[in-house]
Protein backbone atom coordinates (compact mmCIF):
# COMPACT_ATOMS: atom_id res chain seq x y z
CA UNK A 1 -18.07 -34.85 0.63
CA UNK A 2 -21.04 -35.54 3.12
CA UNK A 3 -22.17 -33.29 4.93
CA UNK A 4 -21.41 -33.49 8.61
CA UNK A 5 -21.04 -31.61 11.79
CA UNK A 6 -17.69 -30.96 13.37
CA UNK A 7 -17.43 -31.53 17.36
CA UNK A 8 -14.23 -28.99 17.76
CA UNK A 9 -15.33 -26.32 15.41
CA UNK A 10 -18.65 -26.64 17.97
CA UNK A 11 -16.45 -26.84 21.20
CA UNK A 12 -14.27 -24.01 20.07
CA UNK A 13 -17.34 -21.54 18.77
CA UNK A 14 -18.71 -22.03 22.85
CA UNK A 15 -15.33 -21.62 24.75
CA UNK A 16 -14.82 -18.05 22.55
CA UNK A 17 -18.23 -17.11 23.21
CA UNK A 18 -18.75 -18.19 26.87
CA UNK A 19 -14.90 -16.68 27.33
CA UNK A 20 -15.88 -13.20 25.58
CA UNK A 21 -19.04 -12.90 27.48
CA UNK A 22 -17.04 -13.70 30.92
CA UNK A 23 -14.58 -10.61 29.96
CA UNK A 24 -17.33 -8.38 28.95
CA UNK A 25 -19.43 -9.12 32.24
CA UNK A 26 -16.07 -8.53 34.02
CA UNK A 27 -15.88 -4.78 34.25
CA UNK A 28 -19.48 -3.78 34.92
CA UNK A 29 -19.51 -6.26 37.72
CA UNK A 30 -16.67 -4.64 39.31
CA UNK A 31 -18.47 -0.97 39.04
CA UNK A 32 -21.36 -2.87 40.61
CA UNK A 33 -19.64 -4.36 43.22
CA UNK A 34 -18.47 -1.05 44.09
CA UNK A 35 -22.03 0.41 44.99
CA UNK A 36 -23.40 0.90 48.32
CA UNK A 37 -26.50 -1.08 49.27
CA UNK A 38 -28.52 2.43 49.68
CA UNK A 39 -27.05 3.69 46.52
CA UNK A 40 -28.93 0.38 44.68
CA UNK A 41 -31.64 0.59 45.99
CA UNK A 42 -32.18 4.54 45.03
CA UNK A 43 -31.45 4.15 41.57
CA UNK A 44 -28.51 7.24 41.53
CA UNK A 45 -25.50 5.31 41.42
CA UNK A 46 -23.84 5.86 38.08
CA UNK A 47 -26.24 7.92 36.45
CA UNK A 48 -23.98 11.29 36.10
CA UNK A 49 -20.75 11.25 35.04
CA UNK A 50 -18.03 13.82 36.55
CA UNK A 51 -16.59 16.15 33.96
CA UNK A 52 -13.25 16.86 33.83
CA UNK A 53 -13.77 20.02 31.41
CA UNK A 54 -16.75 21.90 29.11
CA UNK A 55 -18.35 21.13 26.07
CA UNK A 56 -16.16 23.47 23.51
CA UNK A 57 -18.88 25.51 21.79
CA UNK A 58 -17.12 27.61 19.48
CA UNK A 59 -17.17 25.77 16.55
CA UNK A 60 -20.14 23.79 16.78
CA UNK A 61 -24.18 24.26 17.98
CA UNK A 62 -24.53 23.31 21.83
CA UNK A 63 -26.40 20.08 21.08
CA UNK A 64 -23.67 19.14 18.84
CA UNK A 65 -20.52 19.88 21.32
CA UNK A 66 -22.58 18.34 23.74
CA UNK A 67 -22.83 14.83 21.60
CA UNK A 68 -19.06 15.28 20.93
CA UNK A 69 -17.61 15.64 24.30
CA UNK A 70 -20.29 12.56 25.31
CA UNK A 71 -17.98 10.90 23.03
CA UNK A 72 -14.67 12.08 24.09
CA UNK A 73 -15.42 12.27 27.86
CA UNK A 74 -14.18 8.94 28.87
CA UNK A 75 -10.95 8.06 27.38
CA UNK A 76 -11.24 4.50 28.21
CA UNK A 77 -14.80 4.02 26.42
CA UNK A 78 -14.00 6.36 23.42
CA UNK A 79 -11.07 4.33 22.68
CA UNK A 80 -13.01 0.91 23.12
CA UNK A 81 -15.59 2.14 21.02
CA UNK A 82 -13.95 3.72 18.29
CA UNK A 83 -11.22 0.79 18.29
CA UNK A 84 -14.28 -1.43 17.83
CA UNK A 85 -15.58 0.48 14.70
CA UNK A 86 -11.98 0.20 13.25
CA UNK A 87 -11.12 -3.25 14.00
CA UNK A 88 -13.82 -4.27 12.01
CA UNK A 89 -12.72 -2.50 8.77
CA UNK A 90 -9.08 -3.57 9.59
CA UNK A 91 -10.13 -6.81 9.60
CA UNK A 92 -12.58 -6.77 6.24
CA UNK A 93 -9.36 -4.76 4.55
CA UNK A 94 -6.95 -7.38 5.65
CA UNK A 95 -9.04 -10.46 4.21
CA UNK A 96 -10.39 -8.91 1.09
CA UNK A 97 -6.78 -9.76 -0.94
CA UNK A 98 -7.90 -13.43 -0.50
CA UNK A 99 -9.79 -12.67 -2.94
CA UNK A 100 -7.52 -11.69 -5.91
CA UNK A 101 -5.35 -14.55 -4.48
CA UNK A 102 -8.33 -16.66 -5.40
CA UNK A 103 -8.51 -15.20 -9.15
CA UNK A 104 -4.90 -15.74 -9.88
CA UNK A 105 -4.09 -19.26 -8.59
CA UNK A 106 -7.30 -20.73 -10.35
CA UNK A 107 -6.23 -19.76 -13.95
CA UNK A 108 -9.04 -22.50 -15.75
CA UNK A 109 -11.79 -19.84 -14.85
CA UNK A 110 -9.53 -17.19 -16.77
CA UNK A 111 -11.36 -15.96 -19.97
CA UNK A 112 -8.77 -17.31 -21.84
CA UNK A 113 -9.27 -21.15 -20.67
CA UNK A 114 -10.04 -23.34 -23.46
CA UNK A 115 -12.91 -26.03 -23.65
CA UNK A 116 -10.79 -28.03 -25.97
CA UNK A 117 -6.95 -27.21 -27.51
CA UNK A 118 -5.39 -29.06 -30.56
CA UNK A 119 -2.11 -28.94 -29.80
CA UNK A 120 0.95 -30.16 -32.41
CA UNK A 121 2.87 -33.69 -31.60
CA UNK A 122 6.69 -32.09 -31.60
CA UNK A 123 5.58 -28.46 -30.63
CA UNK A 124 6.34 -27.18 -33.90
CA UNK A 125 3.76 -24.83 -36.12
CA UNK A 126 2.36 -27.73 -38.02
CA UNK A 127 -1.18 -26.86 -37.01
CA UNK A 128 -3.12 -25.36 -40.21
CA UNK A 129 -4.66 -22.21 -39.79
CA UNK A 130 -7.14 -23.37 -42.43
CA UNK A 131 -8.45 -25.74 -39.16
CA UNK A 132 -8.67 -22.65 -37.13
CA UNK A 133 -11.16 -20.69 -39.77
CA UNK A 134 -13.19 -23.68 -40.67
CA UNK A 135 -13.95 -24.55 -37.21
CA UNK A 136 -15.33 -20.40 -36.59
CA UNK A 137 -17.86 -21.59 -38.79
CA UNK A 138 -18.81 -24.92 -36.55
CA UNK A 139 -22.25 -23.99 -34.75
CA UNK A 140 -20.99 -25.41 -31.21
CA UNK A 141 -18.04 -23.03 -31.18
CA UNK A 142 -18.00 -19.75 -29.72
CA UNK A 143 -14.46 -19.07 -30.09
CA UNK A 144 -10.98 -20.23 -31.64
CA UNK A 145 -7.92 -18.52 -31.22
CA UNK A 146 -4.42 -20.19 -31.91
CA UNK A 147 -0.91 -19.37 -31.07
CA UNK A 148 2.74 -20.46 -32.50
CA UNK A 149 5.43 -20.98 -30.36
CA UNK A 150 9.03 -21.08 -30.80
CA UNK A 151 11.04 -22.74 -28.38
CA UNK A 152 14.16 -22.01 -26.43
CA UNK A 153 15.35 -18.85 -28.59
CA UNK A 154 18.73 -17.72 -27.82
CA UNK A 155 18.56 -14.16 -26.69
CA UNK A 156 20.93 -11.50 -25.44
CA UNK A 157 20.75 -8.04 -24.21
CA UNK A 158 23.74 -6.11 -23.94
CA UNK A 159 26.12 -8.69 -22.28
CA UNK A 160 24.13 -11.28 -21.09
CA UNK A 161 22.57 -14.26 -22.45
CA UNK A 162 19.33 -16.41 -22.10
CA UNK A 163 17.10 -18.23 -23.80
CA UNK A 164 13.15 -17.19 -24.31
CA UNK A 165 9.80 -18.62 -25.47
CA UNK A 166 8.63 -16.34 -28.81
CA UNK A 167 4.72 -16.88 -28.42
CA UNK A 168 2.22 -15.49 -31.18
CA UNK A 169 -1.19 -13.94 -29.98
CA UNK A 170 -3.96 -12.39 -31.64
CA UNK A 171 -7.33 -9.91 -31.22
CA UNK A 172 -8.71 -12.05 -28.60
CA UNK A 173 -5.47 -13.23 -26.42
CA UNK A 174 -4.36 -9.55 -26.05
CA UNK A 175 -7.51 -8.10 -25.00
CA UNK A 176 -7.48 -11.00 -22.37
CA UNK A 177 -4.14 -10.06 -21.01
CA UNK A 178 -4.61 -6.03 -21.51
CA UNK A 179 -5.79 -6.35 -17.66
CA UNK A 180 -2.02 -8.13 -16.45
CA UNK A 181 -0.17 -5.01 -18.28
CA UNK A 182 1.78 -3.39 -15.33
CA UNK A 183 3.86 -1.47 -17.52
CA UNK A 184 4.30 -0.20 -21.20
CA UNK A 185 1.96 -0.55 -23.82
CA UNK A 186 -0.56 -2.76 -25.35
CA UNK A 187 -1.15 -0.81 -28.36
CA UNK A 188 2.79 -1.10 -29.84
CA UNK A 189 3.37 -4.82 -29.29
CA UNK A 190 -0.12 -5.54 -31.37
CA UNK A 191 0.71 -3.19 -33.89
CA UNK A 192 3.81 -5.68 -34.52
CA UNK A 193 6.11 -2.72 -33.01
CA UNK A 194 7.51 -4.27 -29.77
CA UNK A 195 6.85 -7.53 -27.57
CA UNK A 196 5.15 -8.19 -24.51
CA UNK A 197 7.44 -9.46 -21.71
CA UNK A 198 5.98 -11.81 -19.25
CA UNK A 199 6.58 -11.59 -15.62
CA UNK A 200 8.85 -14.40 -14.17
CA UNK A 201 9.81 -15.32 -10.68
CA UNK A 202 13.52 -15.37 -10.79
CA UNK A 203 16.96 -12.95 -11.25
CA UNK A 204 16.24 -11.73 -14.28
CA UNK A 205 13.24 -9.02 -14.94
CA UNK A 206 12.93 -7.13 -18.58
CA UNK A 207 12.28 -3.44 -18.68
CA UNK A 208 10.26 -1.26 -20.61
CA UNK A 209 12.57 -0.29 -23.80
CA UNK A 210 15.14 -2.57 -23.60
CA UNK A 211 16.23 -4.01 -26.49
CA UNK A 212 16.77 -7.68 -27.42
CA UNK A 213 18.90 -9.84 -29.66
CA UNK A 214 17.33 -12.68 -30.85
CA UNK A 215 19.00 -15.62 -32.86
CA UNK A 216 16.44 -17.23 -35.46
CA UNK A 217 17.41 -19.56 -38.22
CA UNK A 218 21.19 -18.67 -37.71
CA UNK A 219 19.94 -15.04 -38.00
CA UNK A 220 20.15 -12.11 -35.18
CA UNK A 221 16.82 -9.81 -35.28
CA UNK A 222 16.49 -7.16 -32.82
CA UNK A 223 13.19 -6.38 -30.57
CA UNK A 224 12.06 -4.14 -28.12
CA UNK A 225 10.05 -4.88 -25.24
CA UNK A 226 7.26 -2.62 -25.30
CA UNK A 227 5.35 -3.66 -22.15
CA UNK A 228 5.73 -6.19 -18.91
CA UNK A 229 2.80 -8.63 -18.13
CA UNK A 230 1.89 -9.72 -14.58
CA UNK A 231 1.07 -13.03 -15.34
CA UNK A 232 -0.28 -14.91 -18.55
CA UNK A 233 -1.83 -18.78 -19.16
CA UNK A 234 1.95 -20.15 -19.42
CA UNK A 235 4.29 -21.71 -16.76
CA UNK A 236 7.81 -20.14 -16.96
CA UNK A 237 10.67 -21.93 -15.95
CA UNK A 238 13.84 -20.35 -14.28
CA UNK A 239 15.74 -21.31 -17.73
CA UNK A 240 13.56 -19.08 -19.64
CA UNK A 241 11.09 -16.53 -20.35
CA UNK A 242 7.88 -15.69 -22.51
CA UNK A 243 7.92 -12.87 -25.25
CA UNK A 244 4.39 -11.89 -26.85
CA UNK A 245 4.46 -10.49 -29.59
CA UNK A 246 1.99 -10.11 -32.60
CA UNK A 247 1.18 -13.06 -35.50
CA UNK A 248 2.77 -10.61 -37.70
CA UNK A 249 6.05 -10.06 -35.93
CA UNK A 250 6.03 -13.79 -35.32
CA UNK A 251 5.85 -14.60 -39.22
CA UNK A 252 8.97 -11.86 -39.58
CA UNK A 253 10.73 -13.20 -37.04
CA UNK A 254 10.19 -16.86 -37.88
CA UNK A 255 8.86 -17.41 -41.31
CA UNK A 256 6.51 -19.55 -39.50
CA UNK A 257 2.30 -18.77 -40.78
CA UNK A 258 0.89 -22.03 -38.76
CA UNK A 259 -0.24 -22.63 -35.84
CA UNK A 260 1.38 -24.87 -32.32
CA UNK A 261 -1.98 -24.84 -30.70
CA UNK A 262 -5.88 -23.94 -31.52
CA UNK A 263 -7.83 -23.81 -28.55
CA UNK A 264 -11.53 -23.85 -28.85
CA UNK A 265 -14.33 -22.48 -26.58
CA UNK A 266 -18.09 -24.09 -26.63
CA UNK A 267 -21.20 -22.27 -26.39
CA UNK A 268 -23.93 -24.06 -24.05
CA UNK A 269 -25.77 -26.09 -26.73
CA UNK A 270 -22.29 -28.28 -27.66
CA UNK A 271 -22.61 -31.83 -27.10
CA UNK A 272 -20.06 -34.93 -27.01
CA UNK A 273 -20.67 -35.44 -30.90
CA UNK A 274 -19.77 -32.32 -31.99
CA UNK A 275 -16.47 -32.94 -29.91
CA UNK A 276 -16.13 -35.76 -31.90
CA UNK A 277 -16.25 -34.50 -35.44
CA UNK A 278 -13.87 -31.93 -34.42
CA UNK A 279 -11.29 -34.38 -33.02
CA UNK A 280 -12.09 -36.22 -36.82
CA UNK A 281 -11.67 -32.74 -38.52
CA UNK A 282 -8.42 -32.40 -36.62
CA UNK A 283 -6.85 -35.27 -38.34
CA UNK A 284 -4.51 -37.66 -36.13
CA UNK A 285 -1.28 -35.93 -36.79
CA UNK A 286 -2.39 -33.62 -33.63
CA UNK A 287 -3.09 -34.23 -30.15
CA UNK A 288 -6.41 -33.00 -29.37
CA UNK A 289 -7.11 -32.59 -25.10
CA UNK A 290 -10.52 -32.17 -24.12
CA UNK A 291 -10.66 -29.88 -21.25
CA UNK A 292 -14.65 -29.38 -19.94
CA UNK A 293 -14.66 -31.85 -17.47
CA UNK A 294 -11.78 -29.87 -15.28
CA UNK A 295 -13.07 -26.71 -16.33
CA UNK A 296 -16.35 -27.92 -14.75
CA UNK A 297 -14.58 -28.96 -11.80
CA UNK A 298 -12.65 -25.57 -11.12
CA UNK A 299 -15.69 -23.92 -11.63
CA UNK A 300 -17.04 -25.47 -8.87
CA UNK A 301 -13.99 -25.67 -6.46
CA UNK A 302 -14.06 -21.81 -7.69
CA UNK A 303 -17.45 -21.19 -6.50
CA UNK A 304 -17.14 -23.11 -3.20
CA UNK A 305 -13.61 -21.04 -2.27
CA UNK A 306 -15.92 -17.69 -3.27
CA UNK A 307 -18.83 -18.72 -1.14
CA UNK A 308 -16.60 -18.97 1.78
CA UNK A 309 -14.27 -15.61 1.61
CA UNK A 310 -17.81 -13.58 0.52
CA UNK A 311 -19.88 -14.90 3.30
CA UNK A 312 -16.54 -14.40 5.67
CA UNK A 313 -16.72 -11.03 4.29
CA UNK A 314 -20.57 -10.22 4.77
CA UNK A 315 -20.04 -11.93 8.47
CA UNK A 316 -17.62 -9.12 9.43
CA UNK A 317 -19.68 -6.51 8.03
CA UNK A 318 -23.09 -8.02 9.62
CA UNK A 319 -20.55 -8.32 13.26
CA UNK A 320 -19.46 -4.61 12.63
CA UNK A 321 -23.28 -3.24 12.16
CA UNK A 322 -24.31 -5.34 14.81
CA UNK A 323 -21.73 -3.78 17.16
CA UNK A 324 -22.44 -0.50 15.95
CA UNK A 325 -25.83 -0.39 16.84
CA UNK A 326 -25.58 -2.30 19.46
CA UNK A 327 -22.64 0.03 21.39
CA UNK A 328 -23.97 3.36 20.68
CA UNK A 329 -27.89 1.85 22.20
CA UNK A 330 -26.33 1.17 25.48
CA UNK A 331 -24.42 4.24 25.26
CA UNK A 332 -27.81 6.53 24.61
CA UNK A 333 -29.70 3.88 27.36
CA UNK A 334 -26.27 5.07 30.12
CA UNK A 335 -27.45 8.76 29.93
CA UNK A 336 -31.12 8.26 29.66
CA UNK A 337 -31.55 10.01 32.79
CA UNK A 338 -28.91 12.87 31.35
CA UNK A 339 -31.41 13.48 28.41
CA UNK A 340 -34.16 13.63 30.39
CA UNK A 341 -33.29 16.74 32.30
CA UNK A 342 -31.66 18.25 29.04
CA UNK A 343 -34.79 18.39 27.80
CA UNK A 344 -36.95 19.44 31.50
CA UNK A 345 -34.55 22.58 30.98
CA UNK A 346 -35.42 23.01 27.81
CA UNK A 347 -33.78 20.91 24.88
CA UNK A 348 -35.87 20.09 22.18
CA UNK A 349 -36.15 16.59 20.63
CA UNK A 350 -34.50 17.77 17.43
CA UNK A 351 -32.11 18.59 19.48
CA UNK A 352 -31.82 15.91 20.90
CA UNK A 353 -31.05 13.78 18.04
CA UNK A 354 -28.77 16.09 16.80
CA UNK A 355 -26.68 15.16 20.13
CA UNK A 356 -27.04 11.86 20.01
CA UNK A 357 -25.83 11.69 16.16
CA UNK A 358 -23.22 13.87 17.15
CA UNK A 359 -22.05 11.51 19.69
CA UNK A 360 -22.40 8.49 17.49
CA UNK A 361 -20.19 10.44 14.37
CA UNK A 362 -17.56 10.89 16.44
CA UNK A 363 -16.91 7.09 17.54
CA UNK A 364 -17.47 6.45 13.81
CA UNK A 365 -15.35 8.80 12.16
CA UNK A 366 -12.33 7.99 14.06
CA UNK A 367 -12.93 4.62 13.78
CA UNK A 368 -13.22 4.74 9.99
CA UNK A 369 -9.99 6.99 10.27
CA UNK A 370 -8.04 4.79 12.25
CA UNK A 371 -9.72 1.69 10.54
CA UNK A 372 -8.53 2.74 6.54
CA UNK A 373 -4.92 4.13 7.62
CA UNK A 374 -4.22 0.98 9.05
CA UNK A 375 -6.14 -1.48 6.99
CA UNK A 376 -5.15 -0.33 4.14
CA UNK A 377 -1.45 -0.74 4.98
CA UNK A 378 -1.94 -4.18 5.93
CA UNK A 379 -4.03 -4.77 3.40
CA UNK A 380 -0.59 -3.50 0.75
CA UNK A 381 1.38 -6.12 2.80
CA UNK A 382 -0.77 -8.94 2.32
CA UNK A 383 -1.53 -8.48 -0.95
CA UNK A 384 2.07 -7.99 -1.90
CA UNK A 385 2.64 -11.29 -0.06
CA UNK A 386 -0.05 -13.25 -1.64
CA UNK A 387 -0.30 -11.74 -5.14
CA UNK A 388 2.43 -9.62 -5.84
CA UNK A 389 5.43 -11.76 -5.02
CA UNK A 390 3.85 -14.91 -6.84
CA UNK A 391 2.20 -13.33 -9.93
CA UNK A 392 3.89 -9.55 -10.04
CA UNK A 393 0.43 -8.04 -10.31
CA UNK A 394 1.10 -5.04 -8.42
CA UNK A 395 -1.06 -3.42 -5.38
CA UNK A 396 -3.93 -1.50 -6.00
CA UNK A 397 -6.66 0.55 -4.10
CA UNK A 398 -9.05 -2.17 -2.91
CA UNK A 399 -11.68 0.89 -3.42
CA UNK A 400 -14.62 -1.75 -3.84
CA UNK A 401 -13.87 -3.13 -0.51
CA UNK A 402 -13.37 0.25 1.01
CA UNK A 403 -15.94 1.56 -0.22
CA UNK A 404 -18.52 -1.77 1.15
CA UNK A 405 -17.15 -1.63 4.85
CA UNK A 406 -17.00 1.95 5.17
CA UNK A 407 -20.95 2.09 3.38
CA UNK A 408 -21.52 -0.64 5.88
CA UNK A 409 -20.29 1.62 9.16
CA UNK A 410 -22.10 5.13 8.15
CA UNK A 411 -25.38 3.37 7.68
CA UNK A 412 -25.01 1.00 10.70
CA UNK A 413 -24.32 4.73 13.07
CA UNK A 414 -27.21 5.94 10.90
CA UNK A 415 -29.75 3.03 12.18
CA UNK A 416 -27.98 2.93 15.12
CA UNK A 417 -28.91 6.54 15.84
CA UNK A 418 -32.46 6.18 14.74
CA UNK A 419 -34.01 4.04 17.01
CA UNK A 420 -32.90 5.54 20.65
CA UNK A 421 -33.72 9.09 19.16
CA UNK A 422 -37.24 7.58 18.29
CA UNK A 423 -37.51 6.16 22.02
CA UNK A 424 -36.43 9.38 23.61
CA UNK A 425 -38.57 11.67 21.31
CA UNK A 426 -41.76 9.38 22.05
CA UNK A 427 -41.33 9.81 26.08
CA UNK A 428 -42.24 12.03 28.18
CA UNK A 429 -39.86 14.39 30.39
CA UNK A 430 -40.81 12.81 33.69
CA UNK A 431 -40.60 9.01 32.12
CA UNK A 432 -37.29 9.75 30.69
CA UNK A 433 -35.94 11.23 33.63
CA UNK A 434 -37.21 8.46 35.52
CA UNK A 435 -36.42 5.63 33.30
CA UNK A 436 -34.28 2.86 34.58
């Protein structure tokens, strides 16, 4: 697509912004419509604040209580301030599971995708595993790793019956899906001592133990599930279900030593000949489906869909520092005046800083504490909407993005703090206390 510039994304950017600034202008224009003429003109109106109680100096320095109860003298301002601070990280929690939304639906850009798959006619296991070894050796291949398939199994457990999809994997496949385990283990089902069953959106689930019947060959051979995936490379179907289980249980099971499909993955240097004398190696009793060019494409749908949720990311955490610093300035600039006679009677500038970083901690540590309870409840719910309830991956701590937004807060307070404790230490007692 061209690039091009879009007349209501521009038109709807300026009515938010000229709308927010209206409502932010509205309240200090109705303090300042509220002044007296005289008071203007003298410079006094607004610059002390009535308290409703002391500065609770038991448990902390003066300087410190002082910075707090700054904070927690106005309800009205602590709670805009600190609600500020924790919209911000409820927000960055909130969109972060767009992200492992974006890692499950495009499956191409799993490790597992294939550059190129040889894949049998009738779906049997009629593809030599002699074909797998000889191409290891081919200089353009980085990987091959096959599977066998048997198809619509009839299998029973206890008193019900269904019908499943036996599917063979080896070293590479289950170190791939060890990450989609969400219960059981790994270890038994490639030691040949269980099978993994895969996650499926419908009435029937498989637990952890259970035992099933399979019918083989006019045999019955009994297995155990030894672990559940979340999700795997395969499309299940309401009519069945996938079992993994090791190429050795599959050959017990099935008699069966080849494969249904070798997939193949390219190094760098591979070029459309070498494709070639693979497809002629494969023989034409196979169907052989070359794969790069939507890998290639995926890739860069993948990259474009990333660009946008990071960078949607970084702008909330660039609009939360911004706000951060930007809030507890004007808060420091309010009692200018204040500081100035603090430190006429006495207060030094370390002091001083200690007050104003006291002040600053408290907006951001309730923020951060009212930010994380709820963000990371909605962040459960969304997650379980977008991931869980399509792919059965289940929730996790997004500690990553916690640990970015909160990161993101402290050192934004910690700039924020910096520069009007610089201004204040660098004037004088009379210019501060006459500072506008």
């Amino acid at each position: 697509p061209a690039f091009g510039i879009s007349i209501p994304g521009l038109t709807a950017g300026a009515a938010v912004g000229i709308v927010t600034v209206l409502l932010a202008a509205r309240s200090p224009a109705k303090q300042a419509a509220k002044v007296s003429p005289l008071t203007a003109v003298s410079g006094n109106g607004g610059t002390t604040h009535a308290a409703r109680k002391a500065a609770n100096t038991r448990l902390f320095h003066v300087e410190t209580a002082l910075g707090i109860h700054h904070a927690s003298g106005s309800r009205k301002n602590f709670l805009l301030m600190a609600g500020s601070f924790a919209f911000s990280i409820i927000l960055f929690l909130s969109f972060s599971p767009a992200i492992d939304f974006m890692n499950h639906a495009l499956r191409p850009l799993q490790p597992s995708a294939s550059d190129l798959s040889i894949i049998s006619q009738d779906n049997t296991c009629s593809v030599s595993k002699d074909l797998a070894e000889e191409l290891e050796k081919d200089p353009a291949v980085e990987k091959v790793y096959g599977r066998s398939y048997a198809y619509s199994v009839p299998a029973r457990s206890g008193e019900e019956s269904f019908k499943i999809q036996l599917i063979s994997y080896e070293e590479d496949q289950f170190d791939w899906a060890r990450e989609d385990l969400t219960e059981g283990s790994m270890e038994e089902a490639e030691a040949g001592e269980g099978v993994l069953a895969v996650y499926m959106n419908s009435e029937r689930d498989f637990a952890v133990g259970e035992e099933l019947t399979l019918e083989i060959g006019g045999q019955e051979k009994t297995v155990k599930v030894s672990g559940r995936l979340a999700e795997s490379m395969f499309d299940v179907t309401d009519e069945s279900a996938n079992l993994i289980c090791s190429e050795e249980l599959f050959r017990e099971l099935t008699g069966e030593t080849d494969y249904t499909i070798i997939d193949v993955q390219f190094n760098s240097n591979v070029t459309d000949q070498d494709v070639e004398e693979i497809r002629n190696l494969a023989g034409e009793n196979v169907t052989v489906s070359d794969n790069r060019m939507e890998n290639s494409e995926a890739r860069g749908g993948y990259y474009s869909f990333a660009l946008f949720l990071y960078g949607f990311l970084a702008v909330i955490a660039l609009i939360s520092v911004f706000n951060i610093i930007n809030s507890i300035s004007m808060s420091v600039s309010a009692r200018i005046r204040e500081y100035g006679a603090m430190r006429a009677i006495g207060m030094s500038s370390r002091q001083m800083i200690r007050m104003v970083a006291a002040e600053a901690v408290t907006y951001v540590a309730w923020g951060i504490a009212i930010g994380c309870v709820a963000g990371l409840f909605l962040n459960y719910k969304i997650y379980s909407i977008l991931v869980t309830d399509r792919w059965g991956t289940p929730w996790y701590l997004p500690a990553g993005a916690l640990a970015v937004i909160v990161a993101a807060v402290v050192l934004a307070a910690a700039a924020a703090v910096r520069g009007p404790a610089k201004r204040i230490r660098e004037m004088s007692i009379v210019d501060t206390i006459s500072a506008l």
